[in-house]
C-alpha atoms as a PDB file:
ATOM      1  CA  UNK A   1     -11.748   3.506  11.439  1.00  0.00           C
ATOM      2  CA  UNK A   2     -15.494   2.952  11.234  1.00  0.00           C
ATOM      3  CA  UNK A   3     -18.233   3.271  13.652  1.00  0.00           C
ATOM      4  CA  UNK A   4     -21.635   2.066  13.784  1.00  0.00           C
ATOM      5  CA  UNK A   5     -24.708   4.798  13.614  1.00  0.00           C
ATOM      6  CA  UNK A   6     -27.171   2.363  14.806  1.00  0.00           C
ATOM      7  CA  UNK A   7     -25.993  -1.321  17.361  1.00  0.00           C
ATOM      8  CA  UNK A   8     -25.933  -4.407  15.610  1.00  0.00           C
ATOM      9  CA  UNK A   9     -28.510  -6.672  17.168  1.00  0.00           C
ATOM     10  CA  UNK A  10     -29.375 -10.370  16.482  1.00  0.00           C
ATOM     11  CA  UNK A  11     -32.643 -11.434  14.770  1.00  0.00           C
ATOM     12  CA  UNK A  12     -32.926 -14.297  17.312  1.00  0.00           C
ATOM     13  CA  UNK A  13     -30.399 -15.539  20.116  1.00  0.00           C
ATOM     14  CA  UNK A  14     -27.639 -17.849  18.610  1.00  0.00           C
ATOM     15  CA  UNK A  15     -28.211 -16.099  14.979  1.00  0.00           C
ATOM     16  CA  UNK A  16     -25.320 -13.856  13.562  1.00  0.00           C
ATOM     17  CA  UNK A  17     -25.598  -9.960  14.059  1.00  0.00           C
ATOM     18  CA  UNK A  18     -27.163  -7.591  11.395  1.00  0.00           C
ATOM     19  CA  UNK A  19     -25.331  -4.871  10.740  1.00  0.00           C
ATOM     20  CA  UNK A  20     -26.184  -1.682   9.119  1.00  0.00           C
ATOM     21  CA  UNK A  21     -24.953  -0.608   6.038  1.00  0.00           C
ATOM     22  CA  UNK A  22     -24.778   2.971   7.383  1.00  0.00           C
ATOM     23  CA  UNK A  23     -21.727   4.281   8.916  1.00  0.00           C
ATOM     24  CA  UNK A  24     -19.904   7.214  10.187  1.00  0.00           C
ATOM     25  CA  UNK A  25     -15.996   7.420   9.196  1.00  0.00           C
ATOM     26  CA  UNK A  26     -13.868   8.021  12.032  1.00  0.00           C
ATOM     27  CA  UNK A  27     -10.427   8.535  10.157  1.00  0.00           C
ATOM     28  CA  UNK A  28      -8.483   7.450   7.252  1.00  0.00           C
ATOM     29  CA  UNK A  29      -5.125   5.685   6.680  1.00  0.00           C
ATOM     30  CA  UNK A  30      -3.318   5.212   3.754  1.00  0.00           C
ATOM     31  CA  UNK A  31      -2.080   1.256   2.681  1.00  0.00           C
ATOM     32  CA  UNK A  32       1.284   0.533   1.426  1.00  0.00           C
ATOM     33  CA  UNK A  33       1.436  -3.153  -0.135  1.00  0.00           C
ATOM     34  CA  UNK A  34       4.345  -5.208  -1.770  1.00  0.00           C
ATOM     35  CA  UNK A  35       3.451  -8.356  -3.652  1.00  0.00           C
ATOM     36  CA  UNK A  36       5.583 -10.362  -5.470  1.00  0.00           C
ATOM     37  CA  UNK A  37       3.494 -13.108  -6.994  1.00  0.00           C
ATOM     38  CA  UNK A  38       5.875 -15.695  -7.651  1.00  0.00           C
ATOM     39  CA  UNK A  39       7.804 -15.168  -4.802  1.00  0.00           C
ATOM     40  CA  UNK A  40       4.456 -15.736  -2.208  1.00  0.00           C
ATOM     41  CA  UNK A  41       5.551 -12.971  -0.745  1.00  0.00           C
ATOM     42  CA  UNK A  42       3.361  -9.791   0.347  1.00  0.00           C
ATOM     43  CA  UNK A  43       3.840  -7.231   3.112  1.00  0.00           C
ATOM     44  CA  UNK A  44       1.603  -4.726   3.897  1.00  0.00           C
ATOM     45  CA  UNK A  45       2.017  -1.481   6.274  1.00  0.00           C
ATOM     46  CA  UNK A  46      -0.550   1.305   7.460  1.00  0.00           C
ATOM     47  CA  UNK A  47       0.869   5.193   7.567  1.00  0.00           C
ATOM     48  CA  UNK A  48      -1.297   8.110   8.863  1.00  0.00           C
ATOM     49  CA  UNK A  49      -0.433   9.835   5.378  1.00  0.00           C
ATOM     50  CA  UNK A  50       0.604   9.210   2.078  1.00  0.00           C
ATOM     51  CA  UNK A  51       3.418  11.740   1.154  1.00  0.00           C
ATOM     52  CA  UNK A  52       6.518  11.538  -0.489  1.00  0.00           C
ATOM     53  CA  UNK A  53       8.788  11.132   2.149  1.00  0.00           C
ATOM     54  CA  UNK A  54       6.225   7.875   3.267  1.00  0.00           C
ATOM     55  CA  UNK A  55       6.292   6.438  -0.102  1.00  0.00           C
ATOM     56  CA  UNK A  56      10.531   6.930  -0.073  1.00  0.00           C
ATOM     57  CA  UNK A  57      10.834   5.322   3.383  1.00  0.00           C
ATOM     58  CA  UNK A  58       8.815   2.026   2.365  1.00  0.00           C
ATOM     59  CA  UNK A  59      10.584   1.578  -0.893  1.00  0.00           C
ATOM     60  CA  UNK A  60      14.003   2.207   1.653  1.00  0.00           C
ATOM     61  CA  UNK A  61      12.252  -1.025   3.912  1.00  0.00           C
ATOM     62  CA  UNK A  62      11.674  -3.555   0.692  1.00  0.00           C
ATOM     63  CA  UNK A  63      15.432  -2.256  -0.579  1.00  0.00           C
ATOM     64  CA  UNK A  64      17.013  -3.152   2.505  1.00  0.00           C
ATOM     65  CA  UNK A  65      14.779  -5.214   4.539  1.00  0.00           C
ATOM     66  CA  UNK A  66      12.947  -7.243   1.935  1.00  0.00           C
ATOM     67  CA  UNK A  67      15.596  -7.963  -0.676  1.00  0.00           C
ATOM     68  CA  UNK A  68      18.854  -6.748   0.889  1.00  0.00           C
ATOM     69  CA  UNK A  69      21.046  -9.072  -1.271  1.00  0.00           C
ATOM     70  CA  UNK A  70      19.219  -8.507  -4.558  1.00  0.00           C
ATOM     71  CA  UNK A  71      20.941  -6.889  -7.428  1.00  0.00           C
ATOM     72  CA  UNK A  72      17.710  -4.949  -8.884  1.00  0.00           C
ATOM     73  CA  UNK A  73      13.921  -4.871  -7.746  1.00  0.00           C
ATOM     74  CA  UNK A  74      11.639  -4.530  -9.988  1.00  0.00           C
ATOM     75  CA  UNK A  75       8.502  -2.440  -9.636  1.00  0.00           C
ATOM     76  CA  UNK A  76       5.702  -2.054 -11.138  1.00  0.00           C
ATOM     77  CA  UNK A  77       3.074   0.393  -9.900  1.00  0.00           C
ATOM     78  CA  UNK A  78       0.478   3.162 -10.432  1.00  0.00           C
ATOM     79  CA  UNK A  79       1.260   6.707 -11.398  1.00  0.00           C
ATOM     80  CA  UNK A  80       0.465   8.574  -8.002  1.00  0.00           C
ATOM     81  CA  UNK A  81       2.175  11.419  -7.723  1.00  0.00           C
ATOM     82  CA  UNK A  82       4.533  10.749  -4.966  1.00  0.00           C
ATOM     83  CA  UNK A  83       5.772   7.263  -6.957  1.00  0.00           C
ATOM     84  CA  UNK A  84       8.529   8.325  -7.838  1.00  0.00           C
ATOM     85  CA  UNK A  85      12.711   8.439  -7.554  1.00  0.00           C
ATOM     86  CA  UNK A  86      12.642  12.075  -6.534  1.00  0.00           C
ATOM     87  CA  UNK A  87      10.698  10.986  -3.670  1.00  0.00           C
ATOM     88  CA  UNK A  88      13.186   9.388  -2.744  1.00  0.00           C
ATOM     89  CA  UNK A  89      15.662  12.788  -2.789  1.00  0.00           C
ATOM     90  CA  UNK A  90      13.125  14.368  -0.633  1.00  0.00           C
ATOM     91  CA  UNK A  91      13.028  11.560   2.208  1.00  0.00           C
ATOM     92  CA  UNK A  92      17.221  10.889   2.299  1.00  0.00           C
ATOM     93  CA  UNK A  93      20.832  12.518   1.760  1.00  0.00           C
ATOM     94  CA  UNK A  94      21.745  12.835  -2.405  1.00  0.00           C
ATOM     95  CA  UNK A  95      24.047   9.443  -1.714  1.00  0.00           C
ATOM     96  CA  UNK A  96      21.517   7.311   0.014  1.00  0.00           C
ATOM     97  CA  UNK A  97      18.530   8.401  -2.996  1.00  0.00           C
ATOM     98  CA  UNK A  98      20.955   7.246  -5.655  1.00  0.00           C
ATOM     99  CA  UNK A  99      22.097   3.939  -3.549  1.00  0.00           C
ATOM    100  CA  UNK A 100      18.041   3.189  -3.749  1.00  0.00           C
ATOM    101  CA  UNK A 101      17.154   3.933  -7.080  1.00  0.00           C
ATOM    102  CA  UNK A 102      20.401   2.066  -8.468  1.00  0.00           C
ATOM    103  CA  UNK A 103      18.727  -1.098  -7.153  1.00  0.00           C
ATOM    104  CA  UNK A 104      15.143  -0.152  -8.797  1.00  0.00           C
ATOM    105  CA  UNK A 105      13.464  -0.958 -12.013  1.00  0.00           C
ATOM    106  CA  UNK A 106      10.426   1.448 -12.406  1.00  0.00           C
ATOM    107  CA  UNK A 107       7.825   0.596 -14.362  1.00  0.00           C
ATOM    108  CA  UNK A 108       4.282   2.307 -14.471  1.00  0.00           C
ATOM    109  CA  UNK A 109       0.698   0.637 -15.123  1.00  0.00           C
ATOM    110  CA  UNK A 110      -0.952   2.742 -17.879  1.00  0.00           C
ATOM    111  CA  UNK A 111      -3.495   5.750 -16.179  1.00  0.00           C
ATOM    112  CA  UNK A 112      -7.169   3.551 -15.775  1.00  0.00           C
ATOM    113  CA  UNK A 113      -4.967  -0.041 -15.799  1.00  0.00           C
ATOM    114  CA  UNK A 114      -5.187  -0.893 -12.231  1.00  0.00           C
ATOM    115  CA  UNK A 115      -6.386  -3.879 -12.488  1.00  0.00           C
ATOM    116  CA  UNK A 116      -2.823  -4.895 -14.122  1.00  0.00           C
ATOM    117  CA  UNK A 117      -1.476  -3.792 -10.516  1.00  0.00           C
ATOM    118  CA  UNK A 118      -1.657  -6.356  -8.205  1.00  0.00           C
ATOM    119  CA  UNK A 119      -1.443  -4.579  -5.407  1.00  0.00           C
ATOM    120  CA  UNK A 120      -3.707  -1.880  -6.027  1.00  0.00           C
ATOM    121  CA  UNK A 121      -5.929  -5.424  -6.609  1.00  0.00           C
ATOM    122  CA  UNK A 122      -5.267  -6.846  -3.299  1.00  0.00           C
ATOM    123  CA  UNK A 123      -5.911  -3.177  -1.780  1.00  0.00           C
ATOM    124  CA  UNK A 124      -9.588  -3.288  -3.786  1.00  0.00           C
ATOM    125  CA  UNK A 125     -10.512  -7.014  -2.174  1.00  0.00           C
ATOM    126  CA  UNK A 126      -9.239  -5.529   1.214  1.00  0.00           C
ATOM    127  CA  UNK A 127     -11.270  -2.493   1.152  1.00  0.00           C
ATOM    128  CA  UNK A 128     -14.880  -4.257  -0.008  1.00  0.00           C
ATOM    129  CA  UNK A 129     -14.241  -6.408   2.675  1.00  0.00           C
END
């Protein structure tokens, strides 16, 4: 997704590149992460966008691919927007939306507390990487 505006070059033979801090964007993608701490379990995915119906279609995956036998999920996430059950309307048939959300427990981080989202913390390491 990045490209280089100038080559990385070694200072001397054997020595590790330099590379410049300069770069030229070529793209975005938007991250979708699940962590449950306890559990050790995380999965991550990588859409082109980040609408509604792609927000409904991973919370479909961790329903019925991640927990399939679990009674309720809980969640707890950021505010964006698309984070929310009537995503979930927009993505799937009335039946299927309400089959979903039954098995959710929504709960939101406070706007400017995403550092009590672990996710969006993982996402932060990832990106300064």
């Amino acid at each position: 997704m990045l490209g280089e505006v100038r080559d990385s070059w070694a200072m001397r033979p054997g020595d590790n590149k330099k590379v410049d801090s300069e770069y030229v964007r070529k793209g975005t993608c938007s991250i979708f992460a699940f962590v449950e701490p306890l559990g050790g379990r995380h999965h991550t995915s990588v859409r082109e966008h980040r609408t509604a119906v792609d927000w409904a279609e991973e919370i479909k995956y961790m329903v019925d691919e991640m927990y399939p036998e679990a009674e309720k999920i809980i969640l707890v996430m950021d505010n964006l927007n698309t984070h929310k059950p009537s995503s979930l309307y927009k993505a799937f048939n009335p039946e299927e939306a309400r089959r979903i959300i039954k098995k959710l427990e929504i709960h939101y981080t406070p706007k400017h507390g995403s550092w009590l989202d672990i996710a969006e913390i993982e996402l932060n390491v990832m990106t300064r990487q």
